[in-house]
Structure formats: structure tokens, C-alpha cells
C-alpha atoms as a PDB file:
ATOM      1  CA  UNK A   1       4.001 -42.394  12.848  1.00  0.00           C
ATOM      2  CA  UNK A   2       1.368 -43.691  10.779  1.00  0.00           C
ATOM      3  CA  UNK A   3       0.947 -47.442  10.609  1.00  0.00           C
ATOM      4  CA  UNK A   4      -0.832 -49.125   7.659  1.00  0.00           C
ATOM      5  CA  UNK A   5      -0.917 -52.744   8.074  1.00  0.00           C
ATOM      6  CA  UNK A   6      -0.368 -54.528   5.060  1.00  0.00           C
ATOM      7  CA  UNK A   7      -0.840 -58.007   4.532  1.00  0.00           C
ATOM      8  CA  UNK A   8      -3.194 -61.207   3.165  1.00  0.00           C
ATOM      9  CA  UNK A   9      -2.717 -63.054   5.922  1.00  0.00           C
ATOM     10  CA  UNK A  10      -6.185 -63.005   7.898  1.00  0.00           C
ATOM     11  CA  UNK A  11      -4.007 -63.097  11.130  1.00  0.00           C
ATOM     12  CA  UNK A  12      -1.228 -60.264  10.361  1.00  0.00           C
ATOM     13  CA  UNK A  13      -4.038 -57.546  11.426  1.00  0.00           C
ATOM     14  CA  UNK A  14      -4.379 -59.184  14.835  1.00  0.00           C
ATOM     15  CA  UNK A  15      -0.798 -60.067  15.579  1.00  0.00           C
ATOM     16  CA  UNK A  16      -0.228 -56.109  13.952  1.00  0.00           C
ATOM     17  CA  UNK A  17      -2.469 -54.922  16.768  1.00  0.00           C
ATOM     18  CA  UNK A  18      -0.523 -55.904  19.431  1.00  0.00           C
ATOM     19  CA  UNK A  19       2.403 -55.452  17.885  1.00  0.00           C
ATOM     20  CA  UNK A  20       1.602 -51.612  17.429  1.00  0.00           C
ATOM     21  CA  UNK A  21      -0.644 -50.447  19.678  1.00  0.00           C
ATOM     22  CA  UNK A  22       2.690 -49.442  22.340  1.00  0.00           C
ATOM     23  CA  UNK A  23       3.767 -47.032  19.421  1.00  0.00           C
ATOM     24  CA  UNK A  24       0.456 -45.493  19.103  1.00  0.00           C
ATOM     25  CA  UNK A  25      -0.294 -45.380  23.530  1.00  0.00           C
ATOM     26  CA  UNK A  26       1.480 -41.778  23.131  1.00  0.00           C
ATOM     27  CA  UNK A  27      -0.567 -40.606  20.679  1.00  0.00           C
ATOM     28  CA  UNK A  28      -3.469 -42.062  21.944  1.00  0.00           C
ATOM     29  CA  UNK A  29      -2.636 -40.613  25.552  1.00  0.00           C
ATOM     30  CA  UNK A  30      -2.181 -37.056  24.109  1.00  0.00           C
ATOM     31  CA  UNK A  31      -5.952 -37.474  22.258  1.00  0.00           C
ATOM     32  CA  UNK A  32      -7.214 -38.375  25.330  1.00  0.00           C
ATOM     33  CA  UNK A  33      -6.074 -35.554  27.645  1.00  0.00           C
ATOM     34  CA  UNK A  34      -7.181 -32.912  24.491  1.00  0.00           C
ATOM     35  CA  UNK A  35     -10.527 -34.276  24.933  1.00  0.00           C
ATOM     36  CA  UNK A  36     -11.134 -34.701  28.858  1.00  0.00           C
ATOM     37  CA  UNK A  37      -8.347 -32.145  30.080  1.00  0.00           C
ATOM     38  CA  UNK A  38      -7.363 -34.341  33.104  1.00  0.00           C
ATOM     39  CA  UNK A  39      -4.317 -36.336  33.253  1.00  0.00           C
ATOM     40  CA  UNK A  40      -6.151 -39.137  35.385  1.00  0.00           C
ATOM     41  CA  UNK A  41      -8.751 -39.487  33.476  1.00  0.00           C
ATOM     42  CA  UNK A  42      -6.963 -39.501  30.255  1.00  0.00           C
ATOM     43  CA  UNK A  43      -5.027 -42.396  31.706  1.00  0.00           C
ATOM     44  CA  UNK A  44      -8.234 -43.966  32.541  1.00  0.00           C
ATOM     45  CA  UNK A  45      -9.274 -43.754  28.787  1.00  0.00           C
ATOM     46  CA  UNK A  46      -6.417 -44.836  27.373  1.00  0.00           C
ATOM     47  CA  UNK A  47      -6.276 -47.629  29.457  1.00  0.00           C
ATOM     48  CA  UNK A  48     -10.265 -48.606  28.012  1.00  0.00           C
ATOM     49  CA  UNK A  49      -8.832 -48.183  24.734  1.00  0.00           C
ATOM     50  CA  UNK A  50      -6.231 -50.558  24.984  1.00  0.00           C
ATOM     51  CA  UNK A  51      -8.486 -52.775  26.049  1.00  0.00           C
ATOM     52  CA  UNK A  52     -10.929 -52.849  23.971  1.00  0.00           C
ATOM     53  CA  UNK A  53      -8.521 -52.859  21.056  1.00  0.00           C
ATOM     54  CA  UNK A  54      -7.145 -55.621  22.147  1.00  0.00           C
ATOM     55  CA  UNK A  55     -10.454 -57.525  23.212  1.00  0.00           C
ATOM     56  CA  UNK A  56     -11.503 -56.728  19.194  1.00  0.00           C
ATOM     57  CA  UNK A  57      -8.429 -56.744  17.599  1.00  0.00           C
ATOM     58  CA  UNK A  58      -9.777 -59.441  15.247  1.00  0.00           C
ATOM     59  CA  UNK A  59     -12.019 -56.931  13.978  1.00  0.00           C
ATOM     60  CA  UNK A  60      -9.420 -54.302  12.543  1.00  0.00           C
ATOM     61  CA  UNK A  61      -8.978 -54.743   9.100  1.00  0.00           C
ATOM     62  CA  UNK A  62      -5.635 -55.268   7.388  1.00  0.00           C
ATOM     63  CA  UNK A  63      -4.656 -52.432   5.117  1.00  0.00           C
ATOM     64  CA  UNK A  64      -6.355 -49.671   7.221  1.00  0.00           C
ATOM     65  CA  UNK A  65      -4.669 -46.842   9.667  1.00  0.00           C
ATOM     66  CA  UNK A  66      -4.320 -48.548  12.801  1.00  0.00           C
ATOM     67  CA  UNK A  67      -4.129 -44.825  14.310  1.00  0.00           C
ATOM     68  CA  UNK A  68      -7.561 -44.283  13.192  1.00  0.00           C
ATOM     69  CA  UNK A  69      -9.036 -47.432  14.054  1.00  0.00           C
ATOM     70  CA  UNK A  70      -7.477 -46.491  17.657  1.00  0.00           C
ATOM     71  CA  UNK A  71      -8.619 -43.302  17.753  1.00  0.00           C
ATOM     72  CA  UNK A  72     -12.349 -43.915  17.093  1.00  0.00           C
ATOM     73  CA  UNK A  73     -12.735 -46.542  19.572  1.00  0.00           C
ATOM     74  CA  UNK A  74     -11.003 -44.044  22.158  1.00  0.00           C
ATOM     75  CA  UNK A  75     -13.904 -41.637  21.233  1.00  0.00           C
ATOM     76  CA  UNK A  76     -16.691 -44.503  21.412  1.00  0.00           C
ATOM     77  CA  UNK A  77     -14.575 -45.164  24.691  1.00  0.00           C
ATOM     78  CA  UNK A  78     -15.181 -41.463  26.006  1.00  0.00           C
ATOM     79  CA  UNK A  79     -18.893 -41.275  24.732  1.00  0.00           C
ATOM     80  CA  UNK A  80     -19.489 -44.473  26.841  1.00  0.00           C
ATOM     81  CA  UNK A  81     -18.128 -42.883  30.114  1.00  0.00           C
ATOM     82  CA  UNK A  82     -20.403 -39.690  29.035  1.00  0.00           C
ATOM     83  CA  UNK A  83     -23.260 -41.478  29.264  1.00  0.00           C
ATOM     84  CA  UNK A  84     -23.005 -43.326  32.253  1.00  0.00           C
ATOM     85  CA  UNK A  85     -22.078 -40.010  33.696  1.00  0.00           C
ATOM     86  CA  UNK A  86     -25.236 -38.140  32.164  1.00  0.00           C
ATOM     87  CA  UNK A  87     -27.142 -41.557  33.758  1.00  0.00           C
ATOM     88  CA  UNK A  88     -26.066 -40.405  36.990  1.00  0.00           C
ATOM     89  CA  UNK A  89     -27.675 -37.276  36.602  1.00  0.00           C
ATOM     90  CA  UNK A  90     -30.837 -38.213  34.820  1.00  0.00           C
ATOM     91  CA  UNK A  91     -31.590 -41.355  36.897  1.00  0.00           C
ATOM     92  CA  UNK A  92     -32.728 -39.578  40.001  1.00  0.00           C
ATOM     93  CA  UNK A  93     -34.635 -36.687  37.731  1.00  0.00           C
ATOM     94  CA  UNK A  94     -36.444 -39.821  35.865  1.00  0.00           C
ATOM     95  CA  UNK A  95     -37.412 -40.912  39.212  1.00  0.00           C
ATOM     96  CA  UNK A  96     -38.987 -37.256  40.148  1.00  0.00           C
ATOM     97  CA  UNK A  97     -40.702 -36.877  36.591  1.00  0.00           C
ATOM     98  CA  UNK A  98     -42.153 -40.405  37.107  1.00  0.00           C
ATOM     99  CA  UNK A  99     -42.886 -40.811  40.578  1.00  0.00           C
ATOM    100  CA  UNK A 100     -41.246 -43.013  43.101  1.00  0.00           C
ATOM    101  CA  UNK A 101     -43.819 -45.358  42.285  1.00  0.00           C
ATOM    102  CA  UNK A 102     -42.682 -46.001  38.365  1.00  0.00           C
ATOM    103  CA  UNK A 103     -40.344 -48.911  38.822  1.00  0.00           C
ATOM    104  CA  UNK A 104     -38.254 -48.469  35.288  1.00  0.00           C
ATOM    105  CA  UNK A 105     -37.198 -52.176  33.710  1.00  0.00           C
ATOM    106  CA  UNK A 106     -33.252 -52.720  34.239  1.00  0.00           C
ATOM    107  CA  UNK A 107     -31.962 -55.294  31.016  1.00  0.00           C
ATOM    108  CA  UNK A 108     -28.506 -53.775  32.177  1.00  0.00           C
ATOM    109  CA  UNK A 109     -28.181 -53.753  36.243  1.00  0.00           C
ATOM    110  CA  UNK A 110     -25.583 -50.715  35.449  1.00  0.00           C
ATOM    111  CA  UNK A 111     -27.225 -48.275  33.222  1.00  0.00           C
ATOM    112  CA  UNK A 112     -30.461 -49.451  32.903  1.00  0.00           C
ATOM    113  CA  UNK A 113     -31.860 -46.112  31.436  1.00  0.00           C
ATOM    114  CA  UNK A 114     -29.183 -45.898  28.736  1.00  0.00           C
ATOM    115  CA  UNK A 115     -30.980 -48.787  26.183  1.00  0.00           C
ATOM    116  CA  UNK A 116     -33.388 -45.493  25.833  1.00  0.00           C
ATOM    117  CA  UNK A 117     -30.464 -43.242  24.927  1.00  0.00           C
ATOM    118  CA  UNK A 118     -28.443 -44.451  21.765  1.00  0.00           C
ATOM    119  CA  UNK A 119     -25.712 -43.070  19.563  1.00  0.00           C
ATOM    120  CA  UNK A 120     -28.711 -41.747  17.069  1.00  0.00           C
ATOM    121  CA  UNK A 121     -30.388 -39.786  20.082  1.00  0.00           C
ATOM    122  CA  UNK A 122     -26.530 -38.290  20.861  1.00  0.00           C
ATOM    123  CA  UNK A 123     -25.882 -37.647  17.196  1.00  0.00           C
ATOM    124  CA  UNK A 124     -29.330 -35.786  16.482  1.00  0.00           C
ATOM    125  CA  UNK A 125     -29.009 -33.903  19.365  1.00  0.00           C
ATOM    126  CA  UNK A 126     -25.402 -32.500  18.474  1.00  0.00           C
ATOM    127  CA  UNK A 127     -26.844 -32.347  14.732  1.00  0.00           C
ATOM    128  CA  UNK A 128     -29.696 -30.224  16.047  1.00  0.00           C
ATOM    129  CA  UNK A 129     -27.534 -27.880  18.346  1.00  0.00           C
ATOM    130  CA  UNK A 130     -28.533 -23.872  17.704  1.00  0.00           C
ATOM    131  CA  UNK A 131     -25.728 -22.914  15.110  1.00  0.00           C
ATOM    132  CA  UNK A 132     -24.503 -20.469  17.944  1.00  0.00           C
ATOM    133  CA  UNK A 133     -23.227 -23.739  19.834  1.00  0.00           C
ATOM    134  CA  UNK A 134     -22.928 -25.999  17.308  1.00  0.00           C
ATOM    135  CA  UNK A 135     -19.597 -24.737  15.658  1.00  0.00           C
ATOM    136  CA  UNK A 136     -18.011 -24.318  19.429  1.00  0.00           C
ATOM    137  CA  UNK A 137     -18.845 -27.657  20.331  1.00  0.00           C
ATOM    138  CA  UNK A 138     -17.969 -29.606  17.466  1.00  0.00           C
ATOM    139  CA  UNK A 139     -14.291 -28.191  18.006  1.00  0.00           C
ATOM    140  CA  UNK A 140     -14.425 -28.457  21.601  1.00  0.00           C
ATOM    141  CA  UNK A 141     -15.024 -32.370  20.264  1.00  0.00           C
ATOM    142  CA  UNK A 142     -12.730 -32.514  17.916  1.00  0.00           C
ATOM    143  CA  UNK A 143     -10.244 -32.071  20.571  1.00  0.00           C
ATOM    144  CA  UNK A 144      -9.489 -28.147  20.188  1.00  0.00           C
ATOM    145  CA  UNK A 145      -8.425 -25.720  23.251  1.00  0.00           C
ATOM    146  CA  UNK A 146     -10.930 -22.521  24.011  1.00  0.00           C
ATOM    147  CA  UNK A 147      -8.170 -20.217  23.221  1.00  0.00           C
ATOM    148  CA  UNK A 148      -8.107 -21.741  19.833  1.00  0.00           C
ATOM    149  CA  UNK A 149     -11.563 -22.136  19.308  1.00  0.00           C
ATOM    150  CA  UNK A 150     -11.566 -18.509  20.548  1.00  0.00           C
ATOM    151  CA  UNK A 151      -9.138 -17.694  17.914  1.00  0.00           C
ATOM    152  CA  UNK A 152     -10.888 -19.310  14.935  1.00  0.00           C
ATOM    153  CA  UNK A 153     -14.509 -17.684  15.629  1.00  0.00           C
ATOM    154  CA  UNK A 154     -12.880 -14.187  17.048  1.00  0.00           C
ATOM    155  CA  UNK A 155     -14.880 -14.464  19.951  1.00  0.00           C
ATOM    156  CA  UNK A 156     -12.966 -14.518  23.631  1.00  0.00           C
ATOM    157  CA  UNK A 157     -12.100 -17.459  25.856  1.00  0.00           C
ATOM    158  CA  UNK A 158     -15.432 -16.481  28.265  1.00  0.00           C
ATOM    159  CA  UNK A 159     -17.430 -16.189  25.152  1.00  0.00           C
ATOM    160  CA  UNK A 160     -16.044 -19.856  23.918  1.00  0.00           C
ATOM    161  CA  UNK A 161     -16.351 -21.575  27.560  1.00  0.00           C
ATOM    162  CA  UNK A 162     -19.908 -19.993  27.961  1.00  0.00           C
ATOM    163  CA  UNK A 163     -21.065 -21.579  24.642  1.00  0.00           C
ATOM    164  CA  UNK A 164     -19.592 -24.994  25.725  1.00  0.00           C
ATOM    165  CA  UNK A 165     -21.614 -24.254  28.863  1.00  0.00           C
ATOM    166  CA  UNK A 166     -24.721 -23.998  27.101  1.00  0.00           C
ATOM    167  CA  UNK A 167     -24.491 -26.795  24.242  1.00  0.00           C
ATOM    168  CA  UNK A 168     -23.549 -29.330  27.132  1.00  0.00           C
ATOM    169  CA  UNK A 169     -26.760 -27.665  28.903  1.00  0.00           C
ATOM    170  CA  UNK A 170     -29.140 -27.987  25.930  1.00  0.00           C
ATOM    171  CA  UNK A 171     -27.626 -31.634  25.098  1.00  0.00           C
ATOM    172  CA  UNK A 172     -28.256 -32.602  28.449  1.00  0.00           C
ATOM    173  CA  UNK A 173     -31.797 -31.381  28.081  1.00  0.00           C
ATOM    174  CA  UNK A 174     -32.060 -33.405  24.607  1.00  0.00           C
ATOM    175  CA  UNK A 175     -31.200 -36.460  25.997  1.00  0.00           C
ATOM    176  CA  UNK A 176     -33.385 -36.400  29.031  1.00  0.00           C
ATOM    177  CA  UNK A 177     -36.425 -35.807  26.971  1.00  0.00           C
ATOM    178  CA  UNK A 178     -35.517 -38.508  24.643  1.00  0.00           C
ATOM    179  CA  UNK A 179     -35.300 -40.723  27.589  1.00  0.00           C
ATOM    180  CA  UNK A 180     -38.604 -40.139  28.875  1.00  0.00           C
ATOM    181  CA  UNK A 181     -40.091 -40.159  25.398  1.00  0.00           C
ATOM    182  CA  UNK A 182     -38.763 -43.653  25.363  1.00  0.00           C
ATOM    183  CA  UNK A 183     -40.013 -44.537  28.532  1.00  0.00           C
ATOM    184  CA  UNK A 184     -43.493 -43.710  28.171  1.00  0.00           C
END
């Protein structure tokens, strides 16, 4: 069910918030467990969502989907957790590249090396993906299953899942050497 809030009242969109975002938790819930494929974890995500929504519900706009609004902060949600997970692998491999010695300046005590990794550094590096991966990622993204994905480029599940493989790989990659570029 599609909710479009509509109203002049400045506070309709935030009471409208509240008041929808139980209908939309199933929805939301199913988006979630497309996109990280574990039920926990989808739960997790979800639960961020909600939260957030709620925390900014001022900010939704009155006469907008609702749905939508959700669903992007749910993916802003999910790039969040994959950067403080890529943080946990590049932290220690910053340390190696600059030496124990390089102390590296923490604004943010819990992901002090991600102020040199932003949305533009994520978005040209998925922009910039070979074409090979590109196409397989951006459905992966987009929330589609390998066999489908599979389906839709007539390539096989191993084929799909090995391409995933190897866009993660080179993102990672990306996004390390943007965060040393920034750091020196």
C-alpha cells in the first residue's frame, strides 16, 4: 500500500510518520532481507530505519511517498553499516601502509577513517566499476537474487556470484586508495 500524505498542515507529515510507518515495517523488513540476505540482520536494519525515521520525521515532506522516503533512508541505513564494516578492514591495513608510527586524527572516536571516505568516493567507485561488474552489482543493489540476475544477463548463478565477488573486491580496493589519498 502506497501512502501519499496529503495535507497543509506543517505537522500532518510528522504525526503521518508515526502514524504509518507500522504499515510500511513489512515492506520495509522484506527490502531489508533482499538486500543483506540474513534475517538478523535485516531486523537489525529495520530497526535503524525506524529510528531514524522517526528521529527525522520532521523532515519528510507532506505530499511525498512515505514508502520511498522509508526506503532510501533504509539504504543510507545499510551503506552506513557498510562502511563501518569496510573500516574494520581498512583500519588495520592503514596502519601497515603507514607505519605504526602514523598516529591518524580521530574527529569521530568510532570511525575515525570514514570522514576520508564519503558518499561521492562510494558513488564514483560504483560509477567507475568495469562494465563486466557494473550491471551485476547494480542489481545485486537494487535488491535482485543471483538466480535472477543470472536470468536477466544469461550468465549462471557461479558466473553472477563470482562477479559480485569481484566488484565488492575492486570497490574495496577503490575505497582504500581513496582513503589513503586523503590521508596523505
Amino acid at each position: 500500500m502506497l501512502v501519499a500524505i496529503q495535507s497543509i498542515h506543517p505537522g500532518a507529515a510528522v504525526s503521518a510518520v508515526r502514524r504509518e510507518l507500522p504499515i510500511h515495517r513489512g515492506y520495509l523488513l522484506g527490502v531489508a532481507r533482499a538486500i543483506v540476505r540474513n534475517a538478523s540482520d535485516a531486523d537489525d536494519l529495520v530497526q535503524e530505519t525506524c529510528r531514524r525515521a522517526l528521529e527525522h520525521q520532521d523532515q519528510f515532506i507532506a505530499n511525498t511517498n512515505l514508502r520511498a522516503w522509508l526506503t532510501s533512508i533504509l539504504r543510507n541505513a545499510h551503506r552506513d553499516r557498510l562502511r563501518r564494516a569496510a573500516f574494520e578492514v581498512l583500519s588495520p591495513l592503514v596502519g601497515e601502509i603507514l607505519g605504526p608510527e602514523t598516529e591518524l586524527p580521530a574527529d569521530d572516536p568510532d570511525l575515525p577513517a570514514w570522514r576520508w571516505v564519503g558518499d561521492d568516493d562510494l558513488e564514483a567507485a560504483q560509477r567507475n566499476l568495469p562494465p563486466l561488474y557494473r550491471e551485476v552489482y547494480a542489481l545485486r543493489e537494487a535488491g535482485w537474487v543471483y538466480e535472477d540476475i543470472g536470468r536477466k544477463l544469461g550468465v549462471s548463478v557461479n558466473t553472477v556470484a563470482t562477479r559480485i565477488h569481484r566488484a565488492r573486491q575492486w570497490l574495496r580496493r577503490q575505497l582504500t586508495e581513496a582513503a589513503l589519498r586523503r590521508t596523505g
